[in-house]
N, C-alpha and C. Protein backbone atom coordinates (compact mmCIF):
# COMPACT_ATOMS: atom_id res chain seq x y z
N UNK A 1 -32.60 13.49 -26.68
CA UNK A 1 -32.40 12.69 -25.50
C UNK A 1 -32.31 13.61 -24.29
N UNK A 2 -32.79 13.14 -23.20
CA UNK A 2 -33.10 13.97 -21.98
C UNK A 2 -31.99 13.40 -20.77
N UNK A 3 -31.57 14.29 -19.97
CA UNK A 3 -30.67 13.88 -18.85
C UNK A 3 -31.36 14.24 -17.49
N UNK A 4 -31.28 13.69 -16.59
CA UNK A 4 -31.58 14.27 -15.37
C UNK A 4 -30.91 15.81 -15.42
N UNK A 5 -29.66 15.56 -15.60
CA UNK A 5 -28.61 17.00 -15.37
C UNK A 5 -29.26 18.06 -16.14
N UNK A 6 -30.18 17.62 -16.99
CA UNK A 6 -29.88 18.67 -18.24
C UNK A 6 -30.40 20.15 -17.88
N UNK A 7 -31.16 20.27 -16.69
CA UNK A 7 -31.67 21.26 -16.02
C UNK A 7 -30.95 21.98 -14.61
N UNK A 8 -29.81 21.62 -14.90
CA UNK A 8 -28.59 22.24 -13.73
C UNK A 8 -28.23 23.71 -13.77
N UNK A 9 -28.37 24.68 -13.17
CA UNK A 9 -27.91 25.30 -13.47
C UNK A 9 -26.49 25.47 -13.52
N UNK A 10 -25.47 26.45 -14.68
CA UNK A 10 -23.98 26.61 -14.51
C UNK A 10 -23.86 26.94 -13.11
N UNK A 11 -22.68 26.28 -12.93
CA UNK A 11 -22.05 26.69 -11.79
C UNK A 11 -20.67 27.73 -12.40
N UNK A 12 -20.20 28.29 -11.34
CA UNK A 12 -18.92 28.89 -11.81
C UNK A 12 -17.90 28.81 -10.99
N UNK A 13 -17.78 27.70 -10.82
CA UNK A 13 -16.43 27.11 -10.46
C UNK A 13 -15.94 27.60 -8.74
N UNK A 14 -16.83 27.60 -7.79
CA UNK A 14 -16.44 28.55 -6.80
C UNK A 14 -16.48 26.98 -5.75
N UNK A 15 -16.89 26.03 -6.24
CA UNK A 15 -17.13 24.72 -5.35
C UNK A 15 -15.45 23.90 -5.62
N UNK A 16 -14.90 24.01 -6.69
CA UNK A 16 -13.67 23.63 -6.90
C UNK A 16 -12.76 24.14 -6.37
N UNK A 17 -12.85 25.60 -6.81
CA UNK A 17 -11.50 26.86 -6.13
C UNK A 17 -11.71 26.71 -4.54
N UNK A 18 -12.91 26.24 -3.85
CA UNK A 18 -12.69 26.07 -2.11
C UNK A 18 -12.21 24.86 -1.43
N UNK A 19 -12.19 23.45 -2.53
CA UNK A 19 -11.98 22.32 -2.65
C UNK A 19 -10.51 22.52 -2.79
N UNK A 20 -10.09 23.03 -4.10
CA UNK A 20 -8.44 23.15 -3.89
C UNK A 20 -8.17 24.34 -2.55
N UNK A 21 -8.38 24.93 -2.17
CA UNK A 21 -8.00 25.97 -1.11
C UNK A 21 -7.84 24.86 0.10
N UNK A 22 -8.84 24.11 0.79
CA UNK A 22 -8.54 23.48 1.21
C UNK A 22 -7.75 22.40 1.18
N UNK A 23 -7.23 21.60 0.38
CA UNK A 23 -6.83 20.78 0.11
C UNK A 23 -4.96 21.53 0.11
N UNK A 24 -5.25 22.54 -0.37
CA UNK A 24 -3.49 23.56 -0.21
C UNK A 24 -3.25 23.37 1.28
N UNK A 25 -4.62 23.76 1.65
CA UNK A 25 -4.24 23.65 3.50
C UNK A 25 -3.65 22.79 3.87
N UNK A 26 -4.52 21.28 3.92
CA UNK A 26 -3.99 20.09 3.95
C UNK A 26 -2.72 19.92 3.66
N UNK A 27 -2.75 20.17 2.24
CA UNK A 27 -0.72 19.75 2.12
C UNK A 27 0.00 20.23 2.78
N UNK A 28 -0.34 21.40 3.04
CA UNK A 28 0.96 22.25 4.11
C UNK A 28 0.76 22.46 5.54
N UNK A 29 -0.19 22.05 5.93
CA UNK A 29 -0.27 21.50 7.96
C UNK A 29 -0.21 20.11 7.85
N UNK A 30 -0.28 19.15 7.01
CA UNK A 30 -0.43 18.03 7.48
C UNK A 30 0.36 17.18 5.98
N UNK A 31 1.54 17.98 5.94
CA UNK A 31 2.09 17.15 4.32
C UNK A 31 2.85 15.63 4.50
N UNK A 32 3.32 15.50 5.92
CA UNK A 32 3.54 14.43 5.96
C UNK A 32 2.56 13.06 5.61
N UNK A 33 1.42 13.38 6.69
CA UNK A 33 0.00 12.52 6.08
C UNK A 33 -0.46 12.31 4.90
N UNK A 34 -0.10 13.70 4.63
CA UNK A 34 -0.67 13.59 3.11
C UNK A 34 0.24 12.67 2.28
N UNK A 35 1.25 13.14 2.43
CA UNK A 35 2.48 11.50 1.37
C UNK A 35 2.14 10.46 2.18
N UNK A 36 2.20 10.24 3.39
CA UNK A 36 1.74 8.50 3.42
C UNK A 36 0.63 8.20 2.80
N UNK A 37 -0.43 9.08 2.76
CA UNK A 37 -1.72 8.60 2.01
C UNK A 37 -1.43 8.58 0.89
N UNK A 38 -0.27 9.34 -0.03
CA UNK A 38 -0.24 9.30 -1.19
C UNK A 38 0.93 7.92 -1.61
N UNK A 39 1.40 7.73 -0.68
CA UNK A 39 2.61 6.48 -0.25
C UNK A 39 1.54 5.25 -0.52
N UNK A 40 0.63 5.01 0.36
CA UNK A 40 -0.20 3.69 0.58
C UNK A 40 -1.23 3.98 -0.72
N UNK A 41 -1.83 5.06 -1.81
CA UNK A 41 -2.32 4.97 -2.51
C UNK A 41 -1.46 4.23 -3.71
N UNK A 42 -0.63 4.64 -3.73
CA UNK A 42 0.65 4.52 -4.76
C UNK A 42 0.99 2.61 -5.28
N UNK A 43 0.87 2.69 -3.50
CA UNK A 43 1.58 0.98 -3.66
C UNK A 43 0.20 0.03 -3.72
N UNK A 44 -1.21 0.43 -3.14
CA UNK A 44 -2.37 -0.32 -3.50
C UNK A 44 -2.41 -0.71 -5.26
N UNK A 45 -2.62 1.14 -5.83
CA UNK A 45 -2.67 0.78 -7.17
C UNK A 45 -1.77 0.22 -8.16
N UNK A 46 -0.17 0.01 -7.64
CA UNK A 46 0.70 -0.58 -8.84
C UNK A 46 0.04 -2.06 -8.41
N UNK A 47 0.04 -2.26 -6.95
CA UNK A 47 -0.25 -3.99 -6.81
C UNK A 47 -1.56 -4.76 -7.41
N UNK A 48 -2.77 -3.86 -7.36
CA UNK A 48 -3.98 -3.79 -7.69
C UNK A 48 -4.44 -3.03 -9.29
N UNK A 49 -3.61 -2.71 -9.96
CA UNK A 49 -4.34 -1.13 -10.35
C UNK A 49 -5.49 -0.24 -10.74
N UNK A 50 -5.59 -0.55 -9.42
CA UNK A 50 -6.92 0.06 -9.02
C UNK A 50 -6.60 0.41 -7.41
N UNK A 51 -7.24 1.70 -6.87
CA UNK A 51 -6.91 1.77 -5.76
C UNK A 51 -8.44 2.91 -5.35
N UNK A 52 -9.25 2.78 -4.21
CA UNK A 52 -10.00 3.42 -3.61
C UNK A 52 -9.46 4.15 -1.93
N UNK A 53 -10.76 4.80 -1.86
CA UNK A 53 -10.51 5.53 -0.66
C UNK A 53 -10.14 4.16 0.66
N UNK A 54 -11.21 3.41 0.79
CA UNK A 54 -10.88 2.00 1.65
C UNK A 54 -9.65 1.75 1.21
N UNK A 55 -9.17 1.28 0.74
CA UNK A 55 -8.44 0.62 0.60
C UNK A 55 -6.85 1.52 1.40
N UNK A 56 -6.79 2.74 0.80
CA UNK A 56 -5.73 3.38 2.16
C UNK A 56 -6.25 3.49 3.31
N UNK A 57 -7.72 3.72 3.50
CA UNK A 57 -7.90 3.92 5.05
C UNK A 57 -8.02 2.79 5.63
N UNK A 58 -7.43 1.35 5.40
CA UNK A 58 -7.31 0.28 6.03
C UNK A 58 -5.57 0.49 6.31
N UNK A 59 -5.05 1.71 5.66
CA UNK A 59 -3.55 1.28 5.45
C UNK A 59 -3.20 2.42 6.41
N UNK A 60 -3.44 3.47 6.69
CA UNK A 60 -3.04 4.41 7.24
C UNK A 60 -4.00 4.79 7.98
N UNK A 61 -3.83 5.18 9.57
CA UNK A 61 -4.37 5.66 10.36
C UNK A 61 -4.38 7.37 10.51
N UNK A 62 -5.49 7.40 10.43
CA UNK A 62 -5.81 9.31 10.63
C UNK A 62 -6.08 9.53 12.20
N UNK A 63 -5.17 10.45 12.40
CA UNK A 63 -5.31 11.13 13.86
C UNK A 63 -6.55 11.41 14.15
N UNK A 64 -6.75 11.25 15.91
CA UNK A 64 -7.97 11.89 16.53
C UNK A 64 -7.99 13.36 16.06
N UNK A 65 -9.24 14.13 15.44
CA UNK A 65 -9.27 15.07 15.30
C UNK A 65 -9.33 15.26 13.73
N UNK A 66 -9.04 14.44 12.98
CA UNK A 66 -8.67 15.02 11.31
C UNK A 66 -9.80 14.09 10.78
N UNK A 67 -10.56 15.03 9.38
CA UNK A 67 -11.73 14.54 8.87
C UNK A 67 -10.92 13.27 7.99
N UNK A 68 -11.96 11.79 7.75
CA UNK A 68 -11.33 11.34 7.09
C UNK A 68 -11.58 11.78 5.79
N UNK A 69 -11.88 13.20 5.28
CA UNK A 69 -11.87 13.57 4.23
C UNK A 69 -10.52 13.93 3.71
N UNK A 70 -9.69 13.87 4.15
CA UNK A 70 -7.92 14.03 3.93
C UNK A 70 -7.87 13.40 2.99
N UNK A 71 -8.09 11.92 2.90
CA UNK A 71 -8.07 10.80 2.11
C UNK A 71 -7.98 11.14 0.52
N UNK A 72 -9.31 12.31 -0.07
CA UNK A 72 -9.25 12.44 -1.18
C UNK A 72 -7.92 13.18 -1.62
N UNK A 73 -7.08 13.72 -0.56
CA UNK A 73 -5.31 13.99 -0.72
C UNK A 73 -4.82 13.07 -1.59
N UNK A 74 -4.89 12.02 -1.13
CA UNK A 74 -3.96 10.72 -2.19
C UNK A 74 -4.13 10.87 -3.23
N UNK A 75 -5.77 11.29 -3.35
CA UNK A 75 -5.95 10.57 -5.14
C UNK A 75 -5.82 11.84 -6.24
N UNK A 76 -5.64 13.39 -5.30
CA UNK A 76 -5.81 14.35 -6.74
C UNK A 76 -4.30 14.35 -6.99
N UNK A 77 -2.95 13.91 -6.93
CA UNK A 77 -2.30 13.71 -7.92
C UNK A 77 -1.27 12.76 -7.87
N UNK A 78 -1.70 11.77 -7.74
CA UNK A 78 -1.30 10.23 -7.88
C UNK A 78 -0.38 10.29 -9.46
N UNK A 79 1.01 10.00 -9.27
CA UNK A 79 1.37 9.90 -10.13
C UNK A 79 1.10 8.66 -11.31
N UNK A 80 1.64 8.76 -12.18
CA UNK A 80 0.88 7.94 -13.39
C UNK A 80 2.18 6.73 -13.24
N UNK A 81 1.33 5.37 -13.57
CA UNK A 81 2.18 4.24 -13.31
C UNK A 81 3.83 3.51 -13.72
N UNK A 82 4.38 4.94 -14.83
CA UNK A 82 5.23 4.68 -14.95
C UNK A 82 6.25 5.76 -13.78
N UNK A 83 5.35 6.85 -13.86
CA UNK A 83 6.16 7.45 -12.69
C UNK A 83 5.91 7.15 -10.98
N UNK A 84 5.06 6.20 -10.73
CA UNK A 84 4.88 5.90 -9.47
C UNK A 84 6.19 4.89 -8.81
N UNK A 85 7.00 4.42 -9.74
CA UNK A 85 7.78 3.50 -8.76
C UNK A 85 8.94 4.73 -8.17
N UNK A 86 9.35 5.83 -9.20
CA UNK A 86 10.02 6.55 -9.08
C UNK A 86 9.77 7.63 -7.80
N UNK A 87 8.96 7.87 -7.62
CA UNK A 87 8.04 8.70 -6.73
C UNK A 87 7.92 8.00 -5.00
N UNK A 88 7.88 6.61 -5.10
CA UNK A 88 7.86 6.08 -4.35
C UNK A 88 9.42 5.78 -3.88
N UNK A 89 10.22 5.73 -4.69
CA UNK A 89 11.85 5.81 -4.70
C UNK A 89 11.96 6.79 -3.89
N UNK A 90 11.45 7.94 -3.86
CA UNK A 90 12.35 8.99 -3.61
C UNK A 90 11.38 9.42 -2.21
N UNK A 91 10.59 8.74 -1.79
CA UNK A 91 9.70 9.33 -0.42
C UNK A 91 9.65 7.82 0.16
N UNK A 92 10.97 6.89 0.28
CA UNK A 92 10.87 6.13 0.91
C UNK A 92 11.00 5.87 2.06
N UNK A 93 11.42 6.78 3.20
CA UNK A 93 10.87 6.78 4.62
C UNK A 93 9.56 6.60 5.04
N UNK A 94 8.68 7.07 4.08
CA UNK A 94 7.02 6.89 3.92
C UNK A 94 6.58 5.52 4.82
C-alpha cells in the first residue's frame, strides 16, 4: 500500500524544538494570556468535550500586536478531564 507521505524525507526534529522554544516564550511574556486561553479552553471542552481554536478565540480577546497563533497555547497542555475542574479551581481569577 502506497501513501502520499511515504516519500518524505526524515525530519529531525528541529521544526518541534523551535515550536516549543517559542511557545516557552509565550508562557513567560505573556503567561497571563496564556491561562485565560487555557481558562476558556478548559471550560469550552468540559461543557462541549470538544474544544477548537474558534471556539476560544470567540472567548478571549488577543491584544493589538500578538499573532493569533498564541491560541495553539491552550491546547498543548490542557489538562485531562478529570483534572480540569481542579485546575480551573485553582486559576480562578481567570
Amino acid at each position: 500500500m502506497s501513501s502520499l507521505f511515504d516519500d518524505l524525507p526524515e525530519h529531525n526534529g528541529e521544526g518541534e524544538r523551535r515550536r516549543d522554544e517559542a511557545l516557552d516564550r509565550l508562557r513567560a511574556y505573556r503567561a497571563d494570556l496564556v491561562r485565560r486561553l487555557q481558562a476558556a479552553a478548559l471550560r469550552v471542552a468540559l461543557a462541549r468535550e470538544s474544544v477548537c481554536a474558534d471556539d476560544v478565540r470567540f472567548l478571549v480577546p488577543i491584544p493589538p500586536g500578538i499573532s493569533p497563533k498564541l491560541f495553539v497555547c491552550a491546547f498543548r497542555e490542557l489538562a485531562d478531564a478529570a483534572g480540569a475542574p481542579a485546575w480551573l479551581a485553582a486559576h480562578r481569577t481567570i
